[in-house]
N, C-alpha and C. Protein backbone atom coordinates (compact mmCIF):
# COMPACT_ATOMS: atom_id res chain seq x y z
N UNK A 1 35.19 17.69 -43.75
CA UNK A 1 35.33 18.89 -42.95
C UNK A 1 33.96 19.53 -42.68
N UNK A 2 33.05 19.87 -43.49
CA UNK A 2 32.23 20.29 -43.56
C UNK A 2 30.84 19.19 -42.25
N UNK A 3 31.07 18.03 -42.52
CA UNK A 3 30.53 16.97 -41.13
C UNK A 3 31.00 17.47 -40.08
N UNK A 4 32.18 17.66 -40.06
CA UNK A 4 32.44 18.09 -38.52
C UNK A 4 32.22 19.56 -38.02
N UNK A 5 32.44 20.57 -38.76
CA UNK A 5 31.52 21.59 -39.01
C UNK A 5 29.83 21.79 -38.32
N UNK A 6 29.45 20.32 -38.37
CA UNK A 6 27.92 20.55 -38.28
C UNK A 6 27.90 19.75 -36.92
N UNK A 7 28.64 19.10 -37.00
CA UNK A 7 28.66 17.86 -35.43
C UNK A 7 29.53 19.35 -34.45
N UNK A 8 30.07 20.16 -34.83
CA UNK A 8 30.35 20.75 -33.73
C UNK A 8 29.65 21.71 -33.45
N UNK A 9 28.54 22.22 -34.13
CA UNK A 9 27.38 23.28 -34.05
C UNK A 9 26.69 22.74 -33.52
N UNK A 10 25.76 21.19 -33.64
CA UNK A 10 25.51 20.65 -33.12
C UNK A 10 25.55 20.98 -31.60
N UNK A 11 26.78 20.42 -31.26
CA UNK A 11 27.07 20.34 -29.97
C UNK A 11 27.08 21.50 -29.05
N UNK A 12 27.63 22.41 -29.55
CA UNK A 12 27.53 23.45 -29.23
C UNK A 12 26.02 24.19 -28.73
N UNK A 13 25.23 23.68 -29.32
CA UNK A 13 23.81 23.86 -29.55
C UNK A 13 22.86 23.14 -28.15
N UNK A 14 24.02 21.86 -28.40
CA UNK A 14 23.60 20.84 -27.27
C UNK A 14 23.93 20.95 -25.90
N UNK A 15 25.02 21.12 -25.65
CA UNK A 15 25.61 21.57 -24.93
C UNK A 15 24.68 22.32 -23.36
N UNK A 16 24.56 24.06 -23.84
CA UNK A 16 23.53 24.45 -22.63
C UNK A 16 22.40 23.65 -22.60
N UNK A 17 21.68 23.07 -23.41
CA UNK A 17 20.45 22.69 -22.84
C UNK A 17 20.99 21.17 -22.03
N UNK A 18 21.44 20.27 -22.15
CA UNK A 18 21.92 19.54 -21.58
C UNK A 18 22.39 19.56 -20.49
N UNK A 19 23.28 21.32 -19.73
CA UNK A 19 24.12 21.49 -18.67
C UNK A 19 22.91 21.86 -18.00
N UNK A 20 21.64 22.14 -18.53
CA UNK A 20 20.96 23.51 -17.67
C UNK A 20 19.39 22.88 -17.76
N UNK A 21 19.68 21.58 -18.51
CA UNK A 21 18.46 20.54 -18.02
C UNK A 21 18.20 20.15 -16.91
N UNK A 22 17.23 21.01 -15.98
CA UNK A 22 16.60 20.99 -15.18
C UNK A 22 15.22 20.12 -14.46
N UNK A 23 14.99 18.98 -14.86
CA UNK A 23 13.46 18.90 -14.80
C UNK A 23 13.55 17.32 -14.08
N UNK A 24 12.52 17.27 -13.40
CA UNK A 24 12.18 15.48 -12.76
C UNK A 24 11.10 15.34 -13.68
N UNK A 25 11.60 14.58 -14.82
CA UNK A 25 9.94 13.21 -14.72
C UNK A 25 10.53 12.41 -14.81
N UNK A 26 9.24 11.84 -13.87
CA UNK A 26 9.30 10.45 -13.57
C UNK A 26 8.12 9.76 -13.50
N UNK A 27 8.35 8.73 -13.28
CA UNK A 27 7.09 7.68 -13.61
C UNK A 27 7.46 6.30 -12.80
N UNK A 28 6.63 6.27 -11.91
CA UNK A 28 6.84 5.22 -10.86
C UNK A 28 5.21 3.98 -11.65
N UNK A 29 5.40 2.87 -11.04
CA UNK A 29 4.34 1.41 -10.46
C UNK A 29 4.69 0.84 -9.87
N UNK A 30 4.19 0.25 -9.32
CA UNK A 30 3.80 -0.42 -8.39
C UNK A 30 4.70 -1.88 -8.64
N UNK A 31 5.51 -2.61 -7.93
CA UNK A 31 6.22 -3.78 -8.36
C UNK A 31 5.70 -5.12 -7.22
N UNK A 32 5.76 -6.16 -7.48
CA UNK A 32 6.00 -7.19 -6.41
C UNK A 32 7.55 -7.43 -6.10
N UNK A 33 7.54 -7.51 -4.87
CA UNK A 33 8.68 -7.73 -3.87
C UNK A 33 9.65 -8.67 -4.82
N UNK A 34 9.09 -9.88 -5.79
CA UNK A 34 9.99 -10.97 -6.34
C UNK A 34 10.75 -9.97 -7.58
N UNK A 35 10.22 -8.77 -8.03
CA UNK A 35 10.76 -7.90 -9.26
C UNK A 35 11.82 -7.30 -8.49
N UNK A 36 12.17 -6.73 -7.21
CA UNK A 36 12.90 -5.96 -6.61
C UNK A 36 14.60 -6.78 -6.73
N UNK A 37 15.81 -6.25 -6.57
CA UNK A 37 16.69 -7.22 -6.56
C UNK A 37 17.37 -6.95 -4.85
N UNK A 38 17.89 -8.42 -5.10
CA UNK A 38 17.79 -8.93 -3.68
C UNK A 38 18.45 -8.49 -3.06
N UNK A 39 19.53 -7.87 -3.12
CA UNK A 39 20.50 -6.36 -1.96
C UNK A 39 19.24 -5.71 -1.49
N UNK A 40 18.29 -5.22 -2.37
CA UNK A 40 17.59 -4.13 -1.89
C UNK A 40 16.88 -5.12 -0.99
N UNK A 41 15.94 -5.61 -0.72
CA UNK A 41 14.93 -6.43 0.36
C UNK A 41 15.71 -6.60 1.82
N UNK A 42 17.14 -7.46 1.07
CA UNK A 42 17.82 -7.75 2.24
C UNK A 42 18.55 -6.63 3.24
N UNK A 43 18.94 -5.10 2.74
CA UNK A 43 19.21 -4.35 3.07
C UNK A 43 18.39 -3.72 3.85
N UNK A 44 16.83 -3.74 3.49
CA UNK A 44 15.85 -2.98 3.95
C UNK A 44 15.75 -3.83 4.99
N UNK A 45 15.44 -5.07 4.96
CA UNK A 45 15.24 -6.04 6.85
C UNK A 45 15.97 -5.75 7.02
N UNK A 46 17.38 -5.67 7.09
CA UNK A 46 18.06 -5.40 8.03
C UNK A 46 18.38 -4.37 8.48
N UNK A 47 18.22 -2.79 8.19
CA UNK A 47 17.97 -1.92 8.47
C UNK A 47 16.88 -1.57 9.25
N UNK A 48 15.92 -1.91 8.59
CA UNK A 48 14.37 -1.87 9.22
C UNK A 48 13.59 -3.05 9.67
N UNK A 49 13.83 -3.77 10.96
CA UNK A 49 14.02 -5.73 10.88
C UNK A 49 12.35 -5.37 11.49
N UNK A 50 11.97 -4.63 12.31
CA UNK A 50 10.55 -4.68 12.69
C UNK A 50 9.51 -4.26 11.17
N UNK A 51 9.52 -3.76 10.32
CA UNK A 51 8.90 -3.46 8.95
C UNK A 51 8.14 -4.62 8.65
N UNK A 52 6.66 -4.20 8.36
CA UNK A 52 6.32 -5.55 7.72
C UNK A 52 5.80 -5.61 6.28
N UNK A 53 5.70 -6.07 4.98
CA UNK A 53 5.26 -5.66 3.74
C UNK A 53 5.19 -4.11 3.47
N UNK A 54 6.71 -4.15 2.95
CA UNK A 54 6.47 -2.12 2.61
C UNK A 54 5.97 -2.26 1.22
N UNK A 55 5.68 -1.64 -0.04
CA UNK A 55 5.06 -1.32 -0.98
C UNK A 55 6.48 -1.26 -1.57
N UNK A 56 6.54 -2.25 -2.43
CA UNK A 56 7.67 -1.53 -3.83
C UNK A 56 7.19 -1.24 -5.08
N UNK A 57 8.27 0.21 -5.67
CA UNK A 57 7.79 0.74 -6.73
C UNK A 57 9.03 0.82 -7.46
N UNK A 58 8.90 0.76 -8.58
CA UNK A 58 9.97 1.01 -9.59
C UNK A 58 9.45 1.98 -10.10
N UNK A 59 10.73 2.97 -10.35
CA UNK A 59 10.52 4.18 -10.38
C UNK A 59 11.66 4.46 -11.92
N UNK A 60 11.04 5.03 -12.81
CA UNK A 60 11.52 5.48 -14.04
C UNK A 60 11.55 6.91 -14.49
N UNK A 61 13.10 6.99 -15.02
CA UNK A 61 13.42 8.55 -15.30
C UNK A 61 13.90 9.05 -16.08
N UNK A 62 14.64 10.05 -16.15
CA UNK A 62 14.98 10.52 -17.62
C UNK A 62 16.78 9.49 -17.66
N UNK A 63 17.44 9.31 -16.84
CA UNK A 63 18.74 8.09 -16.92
C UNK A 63 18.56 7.02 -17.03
N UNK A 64 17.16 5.92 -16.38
CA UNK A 64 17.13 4.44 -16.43
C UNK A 64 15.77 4.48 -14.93
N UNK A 65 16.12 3.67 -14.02
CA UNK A 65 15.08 3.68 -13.24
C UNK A 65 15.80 3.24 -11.82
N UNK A 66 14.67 2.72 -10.86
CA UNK A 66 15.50 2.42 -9.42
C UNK A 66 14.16 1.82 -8.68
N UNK A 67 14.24 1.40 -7.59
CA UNK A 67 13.14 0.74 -6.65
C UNK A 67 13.71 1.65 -5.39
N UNK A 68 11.95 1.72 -5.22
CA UNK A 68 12.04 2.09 -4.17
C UNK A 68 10.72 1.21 -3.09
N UNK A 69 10.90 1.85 -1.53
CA UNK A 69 9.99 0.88 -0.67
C UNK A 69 9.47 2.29 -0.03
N UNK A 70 8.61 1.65 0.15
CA UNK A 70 7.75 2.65 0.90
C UNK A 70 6.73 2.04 1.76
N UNK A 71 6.70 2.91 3.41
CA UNK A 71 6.46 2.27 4.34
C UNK A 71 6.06 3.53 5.37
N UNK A 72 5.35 2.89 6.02
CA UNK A 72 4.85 3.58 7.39
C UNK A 72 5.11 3.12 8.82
N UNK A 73 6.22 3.92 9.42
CA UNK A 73 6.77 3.40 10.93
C UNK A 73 7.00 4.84 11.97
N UNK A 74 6.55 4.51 12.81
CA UNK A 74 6.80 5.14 14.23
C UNK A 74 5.76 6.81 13.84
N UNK A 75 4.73 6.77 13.02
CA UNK A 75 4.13 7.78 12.68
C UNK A 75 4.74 8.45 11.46
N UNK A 76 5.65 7.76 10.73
CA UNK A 76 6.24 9.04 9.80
C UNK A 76 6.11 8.15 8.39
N UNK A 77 5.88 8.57 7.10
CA UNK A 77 5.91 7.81 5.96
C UNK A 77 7.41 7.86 5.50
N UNK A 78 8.16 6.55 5.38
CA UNK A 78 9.80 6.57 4.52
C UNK A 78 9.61 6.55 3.24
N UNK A 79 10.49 6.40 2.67
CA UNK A 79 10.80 6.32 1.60
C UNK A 79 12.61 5.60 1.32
N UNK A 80 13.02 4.31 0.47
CA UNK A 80 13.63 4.18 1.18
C UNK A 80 14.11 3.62 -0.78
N UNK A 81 15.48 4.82 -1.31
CA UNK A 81 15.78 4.57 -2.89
C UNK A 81 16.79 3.42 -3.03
N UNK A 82 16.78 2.36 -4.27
CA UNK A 82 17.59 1.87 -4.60
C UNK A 82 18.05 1.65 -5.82
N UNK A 83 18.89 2.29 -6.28
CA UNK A 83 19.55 1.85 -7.56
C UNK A 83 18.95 0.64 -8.50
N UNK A 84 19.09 0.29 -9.74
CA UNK A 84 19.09 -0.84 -10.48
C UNK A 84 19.29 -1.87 -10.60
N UNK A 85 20.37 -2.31 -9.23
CA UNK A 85 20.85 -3.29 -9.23
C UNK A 85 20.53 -3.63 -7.77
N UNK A 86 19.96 -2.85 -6.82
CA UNK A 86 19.57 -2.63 -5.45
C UNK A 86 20.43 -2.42 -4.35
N UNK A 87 21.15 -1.28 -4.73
CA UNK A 87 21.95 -0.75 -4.02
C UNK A 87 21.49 0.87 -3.47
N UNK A 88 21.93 0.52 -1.97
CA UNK A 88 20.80 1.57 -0.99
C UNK A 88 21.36 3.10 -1.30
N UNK A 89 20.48 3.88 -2.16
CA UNK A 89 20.97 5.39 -2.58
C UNK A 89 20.37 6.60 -1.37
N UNK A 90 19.76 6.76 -0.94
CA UNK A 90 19.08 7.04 0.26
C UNK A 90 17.60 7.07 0.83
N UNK A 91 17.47 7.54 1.96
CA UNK A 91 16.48 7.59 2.76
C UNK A 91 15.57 8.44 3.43
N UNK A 92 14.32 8.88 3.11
CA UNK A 92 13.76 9.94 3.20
C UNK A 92 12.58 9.51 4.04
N UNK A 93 12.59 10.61 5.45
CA UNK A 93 11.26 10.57 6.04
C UNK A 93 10.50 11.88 6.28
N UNK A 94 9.24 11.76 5.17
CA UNK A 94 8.57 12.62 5.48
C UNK A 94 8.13 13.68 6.69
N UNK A 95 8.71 14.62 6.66
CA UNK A 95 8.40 15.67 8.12
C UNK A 95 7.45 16.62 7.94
N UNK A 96 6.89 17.48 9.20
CA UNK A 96 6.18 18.58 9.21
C UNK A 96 7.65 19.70 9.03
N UNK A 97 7.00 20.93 8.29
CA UNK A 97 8.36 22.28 8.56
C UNK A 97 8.39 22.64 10.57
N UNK A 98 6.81 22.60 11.10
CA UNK A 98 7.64 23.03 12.02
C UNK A 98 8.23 22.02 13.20
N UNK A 99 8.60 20.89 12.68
CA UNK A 99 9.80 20.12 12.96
C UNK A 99 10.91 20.31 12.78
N UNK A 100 11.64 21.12 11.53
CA UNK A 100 12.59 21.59 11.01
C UNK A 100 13.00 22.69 12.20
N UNK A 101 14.79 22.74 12.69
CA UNK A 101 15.53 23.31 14.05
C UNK A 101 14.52 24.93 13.25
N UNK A 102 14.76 25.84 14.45
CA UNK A 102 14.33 26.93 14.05
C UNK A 102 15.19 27.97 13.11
N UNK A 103 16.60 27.78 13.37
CA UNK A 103 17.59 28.25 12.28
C UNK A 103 17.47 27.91 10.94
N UNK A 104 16.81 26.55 11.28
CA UNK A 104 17.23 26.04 9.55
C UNK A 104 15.96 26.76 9.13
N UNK A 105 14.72 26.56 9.80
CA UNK A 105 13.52 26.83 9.16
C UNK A 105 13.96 28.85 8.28
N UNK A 106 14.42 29.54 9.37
CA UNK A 106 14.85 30.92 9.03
C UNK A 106 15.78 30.58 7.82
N UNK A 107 16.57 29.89 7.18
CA UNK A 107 17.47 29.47 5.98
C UNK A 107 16.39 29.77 5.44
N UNK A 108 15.73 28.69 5.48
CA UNK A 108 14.62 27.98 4.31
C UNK A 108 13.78 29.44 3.52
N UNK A 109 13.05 29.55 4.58
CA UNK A 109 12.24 30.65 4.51
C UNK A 109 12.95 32.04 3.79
N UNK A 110 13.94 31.88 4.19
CA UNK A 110 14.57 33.41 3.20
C UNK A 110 15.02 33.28 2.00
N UNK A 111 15.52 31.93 1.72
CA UNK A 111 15.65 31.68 0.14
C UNK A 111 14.52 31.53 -0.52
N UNK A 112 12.92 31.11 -0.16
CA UNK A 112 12.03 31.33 -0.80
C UNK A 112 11.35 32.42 -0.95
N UNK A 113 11.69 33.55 -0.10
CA UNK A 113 10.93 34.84 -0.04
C UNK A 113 12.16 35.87 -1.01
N UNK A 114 13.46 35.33 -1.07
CA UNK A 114 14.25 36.09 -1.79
C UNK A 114 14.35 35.46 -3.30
N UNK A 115 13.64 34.22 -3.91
CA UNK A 115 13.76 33.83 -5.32
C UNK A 115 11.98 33.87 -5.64
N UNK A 116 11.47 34.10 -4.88
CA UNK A 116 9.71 33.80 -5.16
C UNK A 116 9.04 34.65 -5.01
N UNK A 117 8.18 34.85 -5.41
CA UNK A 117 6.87 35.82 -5.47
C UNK A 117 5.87 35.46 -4.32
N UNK A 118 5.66 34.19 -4.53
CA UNK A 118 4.78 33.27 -3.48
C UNK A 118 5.40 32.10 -4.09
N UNK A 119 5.32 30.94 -2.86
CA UNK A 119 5.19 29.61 -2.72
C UNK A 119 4.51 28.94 -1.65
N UNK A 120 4.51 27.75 -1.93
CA UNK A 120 3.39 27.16 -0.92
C UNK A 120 3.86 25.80 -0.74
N UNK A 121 4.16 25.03 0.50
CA UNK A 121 5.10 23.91 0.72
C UNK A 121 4.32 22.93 0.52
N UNK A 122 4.56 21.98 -0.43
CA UNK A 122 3.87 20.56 -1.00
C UNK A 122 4.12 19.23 0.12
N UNK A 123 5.60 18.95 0.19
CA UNK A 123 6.19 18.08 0.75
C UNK A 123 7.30 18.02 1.49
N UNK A 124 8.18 18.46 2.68
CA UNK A 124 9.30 17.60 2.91
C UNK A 124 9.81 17.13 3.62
N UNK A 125 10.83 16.57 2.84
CA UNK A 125 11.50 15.18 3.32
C UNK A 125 12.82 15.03 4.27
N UNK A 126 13.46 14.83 5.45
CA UNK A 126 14.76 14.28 5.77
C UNK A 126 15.09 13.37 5.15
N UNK A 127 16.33 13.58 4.09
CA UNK A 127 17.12 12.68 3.56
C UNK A 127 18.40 12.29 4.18
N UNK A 128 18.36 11.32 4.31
CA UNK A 128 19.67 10.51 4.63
C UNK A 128 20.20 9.77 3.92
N UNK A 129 22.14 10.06 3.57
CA UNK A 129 22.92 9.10 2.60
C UNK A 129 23.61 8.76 2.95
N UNK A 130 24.75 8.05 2.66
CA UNK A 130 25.88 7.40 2.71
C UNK A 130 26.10 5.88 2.68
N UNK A 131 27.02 5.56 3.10
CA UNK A 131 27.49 3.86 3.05
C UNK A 131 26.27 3.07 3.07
N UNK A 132 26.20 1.65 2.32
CA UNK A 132 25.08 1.26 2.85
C UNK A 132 25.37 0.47 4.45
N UNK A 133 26.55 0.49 4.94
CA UNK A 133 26.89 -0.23 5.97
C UNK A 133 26.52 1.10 6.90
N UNK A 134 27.01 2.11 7.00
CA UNK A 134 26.76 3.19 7.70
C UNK A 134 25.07 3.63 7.94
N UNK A 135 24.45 3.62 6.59
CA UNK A 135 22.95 3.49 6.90
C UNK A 135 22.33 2.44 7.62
N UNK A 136 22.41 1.58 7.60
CA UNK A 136 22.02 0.34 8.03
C UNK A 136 22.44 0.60 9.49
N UNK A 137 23.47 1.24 9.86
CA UNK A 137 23.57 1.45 11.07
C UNK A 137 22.85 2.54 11.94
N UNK A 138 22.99 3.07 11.27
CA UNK A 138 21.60 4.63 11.49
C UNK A 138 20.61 4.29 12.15
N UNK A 139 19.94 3.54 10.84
CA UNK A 139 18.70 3.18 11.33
C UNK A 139 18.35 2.13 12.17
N UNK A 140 19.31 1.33 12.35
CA UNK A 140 19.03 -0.30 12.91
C UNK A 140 20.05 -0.05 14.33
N UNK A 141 20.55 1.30 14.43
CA UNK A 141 21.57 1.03 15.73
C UNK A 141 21.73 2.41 16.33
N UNK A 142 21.23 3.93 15.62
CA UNK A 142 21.19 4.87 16.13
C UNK A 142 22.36 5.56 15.68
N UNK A 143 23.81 4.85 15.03
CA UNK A 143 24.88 5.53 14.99
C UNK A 143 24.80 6.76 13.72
N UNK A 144 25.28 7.56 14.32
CA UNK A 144 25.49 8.90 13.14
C UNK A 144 26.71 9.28 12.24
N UNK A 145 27.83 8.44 12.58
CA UNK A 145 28.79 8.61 11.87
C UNK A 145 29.08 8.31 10.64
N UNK A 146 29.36 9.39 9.89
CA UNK A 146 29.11 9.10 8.39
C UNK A 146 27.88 9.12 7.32
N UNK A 147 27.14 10.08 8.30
CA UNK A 147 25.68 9.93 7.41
C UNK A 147 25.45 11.72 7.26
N UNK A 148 24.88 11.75 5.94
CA UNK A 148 24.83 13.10 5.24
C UNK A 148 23.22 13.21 5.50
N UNK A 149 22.94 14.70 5.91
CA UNK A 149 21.25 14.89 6.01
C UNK A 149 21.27 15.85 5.60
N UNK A 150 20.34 15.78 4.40
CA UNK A 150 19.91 16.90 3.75
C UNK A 150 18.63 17.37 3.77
N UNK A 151 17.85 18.35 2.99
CA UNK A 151 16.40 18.36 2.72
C UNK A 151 15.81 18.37 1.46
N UNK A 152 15.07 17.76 1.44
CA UNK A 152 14.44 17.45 -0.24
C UNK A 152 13.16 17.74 -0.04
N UNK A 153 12.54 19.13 -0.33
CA UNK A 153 11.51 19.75 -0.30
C UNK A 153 11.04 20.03 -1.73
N UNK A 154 9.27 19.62 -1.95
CA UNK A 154 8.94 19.84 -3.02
C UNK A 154 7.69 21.47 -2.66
N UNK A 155 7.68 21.75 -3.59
CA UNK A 155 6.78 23.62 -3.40
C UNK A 155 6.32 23.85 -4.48
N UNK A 156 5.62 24.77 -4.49
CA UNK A 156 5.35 25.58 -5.72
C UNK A 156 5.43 26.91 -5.50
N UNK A 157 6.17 27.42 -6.47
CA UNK A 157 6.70 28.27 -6.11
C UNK A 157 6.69 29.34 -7.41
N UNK A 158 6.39 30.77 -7.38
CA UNK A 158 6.18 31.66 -8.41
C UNK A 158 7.22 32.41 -8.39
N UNK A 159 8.51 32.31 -9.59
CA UNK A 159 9.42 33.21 -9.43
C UNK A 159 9.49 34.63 -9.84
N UNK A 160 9.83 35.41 -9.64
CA UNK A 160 9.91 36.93 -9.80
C UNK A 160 9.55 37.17 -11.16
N UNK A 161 9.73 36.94 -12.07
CA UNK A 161 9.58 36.82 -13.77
C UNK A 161 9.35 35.93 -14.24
N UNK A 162 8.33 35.13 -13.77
CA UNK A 162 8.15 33.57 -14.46
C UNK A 162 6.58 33.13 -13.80
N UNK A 163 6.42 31.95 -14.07
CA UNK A 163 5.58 31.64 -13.87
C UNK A 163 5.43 29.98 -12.64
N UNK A 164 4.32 30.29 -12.10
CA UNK A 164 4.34 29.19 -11.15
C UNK A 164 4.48 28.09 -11.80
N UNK A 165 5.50 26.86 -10.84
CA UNK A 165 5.82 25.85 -11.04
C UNK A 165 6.19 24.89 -10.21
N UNK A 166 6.15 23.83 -9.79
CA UNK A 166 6.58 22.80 -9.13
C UNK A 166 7.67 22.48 -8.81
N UNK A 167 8.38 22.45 -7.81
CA UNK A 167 9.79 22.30 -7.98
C UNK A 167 10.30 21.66 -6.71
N UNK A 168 11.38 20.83 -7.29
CA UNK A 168 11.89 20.05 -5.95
C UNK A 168 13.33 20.37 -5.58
N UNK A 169 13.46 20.48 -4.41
CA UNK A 169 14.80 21.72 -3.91
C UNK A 169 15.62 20.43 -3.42
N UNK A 170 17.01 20.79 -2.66
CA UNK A 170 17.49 20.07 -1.97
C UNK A 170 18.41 21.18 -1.70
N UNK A 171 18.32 21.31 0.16
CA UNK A 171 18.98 22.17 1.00
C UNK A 171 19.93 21.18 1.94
N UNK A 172 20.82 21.45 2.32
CA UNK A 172 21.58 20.98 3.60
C UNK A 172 21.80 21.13 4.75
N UNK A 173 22.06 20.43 5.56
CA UNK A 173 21.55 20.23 7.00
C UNK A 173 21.39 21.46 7.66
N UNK A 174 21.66 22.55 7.37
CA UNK A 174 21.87 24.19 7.65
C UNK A 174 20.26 24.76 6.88
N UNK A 175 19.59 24.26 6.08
CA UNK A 175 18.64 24.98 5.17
C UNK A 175 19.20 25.80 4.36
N UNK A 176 20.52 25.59 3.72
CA UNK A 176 21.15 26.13 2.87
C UNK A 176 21.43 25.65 1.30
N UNK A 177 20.74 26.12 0.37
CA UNK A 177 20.32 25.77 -1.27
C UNK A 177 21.13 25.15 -1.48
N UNK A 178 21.11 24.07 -1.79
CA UNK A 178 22.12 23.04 -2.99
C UNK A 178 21.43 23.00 -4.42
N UNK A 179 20.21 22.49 -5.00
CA UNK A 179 20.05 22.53 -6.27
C UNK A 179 18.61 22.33 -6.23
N UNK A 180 18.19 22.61 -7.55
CA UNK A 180 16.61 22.59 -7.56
C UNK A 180 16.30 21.96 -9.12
N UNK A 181 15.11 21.92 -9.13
CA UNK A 181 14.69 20.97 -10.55
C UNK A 181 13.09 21.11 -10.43
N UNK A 182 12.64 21.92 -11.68
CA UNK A 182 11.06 21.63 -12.17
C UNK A 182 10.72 19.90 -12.06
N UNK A 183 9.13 19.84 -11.08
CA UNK A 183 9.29 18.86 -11.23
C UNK A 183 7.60 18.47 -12.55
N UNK A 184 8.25 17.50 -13.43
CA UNK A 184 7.16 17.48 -14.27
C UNK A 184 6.13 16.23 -14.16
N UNK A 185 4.70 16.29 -14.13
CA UNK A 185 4.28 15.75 -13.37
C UNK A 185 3.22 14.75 -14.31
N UNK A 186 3.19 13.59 -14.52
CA UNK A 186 2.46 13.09 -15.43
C UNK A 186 1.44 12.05 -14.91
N UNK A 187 0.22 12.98 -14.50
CA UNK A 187 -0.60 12.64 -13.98
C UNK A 187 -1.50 10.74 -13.83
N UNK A 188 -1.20 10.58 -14.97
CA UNK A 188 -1.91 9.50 -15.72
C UNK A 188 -1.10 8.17 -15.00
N UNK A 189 0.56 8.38 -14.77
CA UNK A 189 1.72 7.49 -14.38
C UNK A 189 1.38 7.31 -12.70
N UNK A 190 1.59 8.43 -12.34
CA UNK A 190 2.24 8.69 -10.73
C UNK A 190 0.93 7.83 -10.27
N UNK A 191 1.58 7.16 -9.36
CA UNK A 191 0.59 6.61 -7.75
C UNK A 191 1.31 7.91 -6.57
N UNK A 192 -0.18 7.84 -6.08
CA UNK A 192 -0.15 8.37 -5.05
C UNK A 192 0.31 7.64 -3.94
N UNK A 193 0.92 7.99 -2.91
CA UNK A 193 1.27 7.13 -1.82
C UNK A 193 1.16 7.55 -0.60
C-alpha cells in the first residue's frame, strides 16, 4: 500500500509537467539519401519530379526522430517532414510576412502585441498537411482539396512577466493561435540551412 502511495504522488507530480511540457529540442545532421527510407525519396520525386539532389537530414527529438529534405525551388526554400518510416508528415515553404493576406497578417500581429512586450520575427513558414496522396497532388498537380495550411512561425518574443525567448507558434489559415513551444536551441547540433 504504501508503494502505491508513492507511485501515485509520483504521478501526480508528473503529471503537469508532462501536460504543460512545452519545449522543441532538437537536433538535426546531415544524412545520405541511401539512410533515408524509401517512401520518403519516392514520395518526394513524385511530388517534386523537377527537384534535383535536395539535402537530407535526420532530425532528432524529444519522441524519436524523422527525415527531412530540404531544397530550393521557384525562389522559395521547402522543407519537406517525414516520419521514421518515411511517411510524408508535412510541407513547409519558407515566406516573407508581407506575403501573408493582409487579414491574416492583422491576426498575427495582434496576438503578438497582446501576449508580448516586444518580439521580433525569426522565420515563417506555409505549412501544408494531409494525405500523402492529396499532397502529392498539391504540389505535382495544383489540386487543393483536402489540404490543411497553417503557419509555423518562429520569433522571439518577450512576454509581459517573463523573459525573452524563442518560440515556435503555429497559427491557422486565418492567423489565428493554435499552439506554441519554447524553442531550445543547441547550438553545437543544429546545421544551418
Amino acid at each position: 500500500m504504501h508503494n502505491v502511495r508513492k507511485l501515485i504522488l509520483v504521478l501526480v507530480c508528473l503529471i503537469p509537467v508532462l501536460c504543460f511540457s512545452q519545449e522543441k529540442i532538437e537536433r538535426e545532421k546531415r544524412v545520405d539519401e541511401k539512410a533515408v527510407p524509401k517512401a520518403a525519396i519516392e514520395w518526394l520525386y513524385d511530388a517534386f519530379e523537377e527537384i534535383k539532389k535536395p539535402k537530407w537530414y535526420q532530425e532528432f527529438f524529444e519522441s524519436g526522430y524523422s527525415f527531412e529534405a530540404k531544397f530550393f525551388k521557384d525562389g522559395r526554400y521547402f522543407s519537406v517532414e517525414f516520419d521514421s518510416l518515411g511517411i510524408i508528415q508535412d510541407v513547409e515553404i519558407e515566406i516573407p510576412f508581407d506575403e501573408i493576406q493582409p487579414e491574416v497578417q492583422k491576426n498575427l500581429t495582434a496576438y503578438w502585441e497582446e501576449t508580448y512586450t516586444d518580439f521580433k520575427l525569426i522565420k515563417i513558414q506555409r505549412q501544408y498537411s494531409g494525405e500523402p496522396d492529396d499532397l502529392e497532388d498539391f504540389f505535382d498537380e495544383n489540386e487543393v482539396e483536402n489540404i490543411l495550411e497553417q503557419y509555423e512561425i518562429e520569433y522571439i518574443g518577450k512576454e509581459k512577466d517573463g523573459d525573452e525567448q524563442i518560440w515556435e507558434a503555429t497559427f491557422d489559415a486565418q492567423g489565428k493561435f493554435i499552439s506554441k513551444r519554447v524553442v531550445i536551441v543547441r547550438i553545437m547540433d543544429n546545421l544551418i540551412f
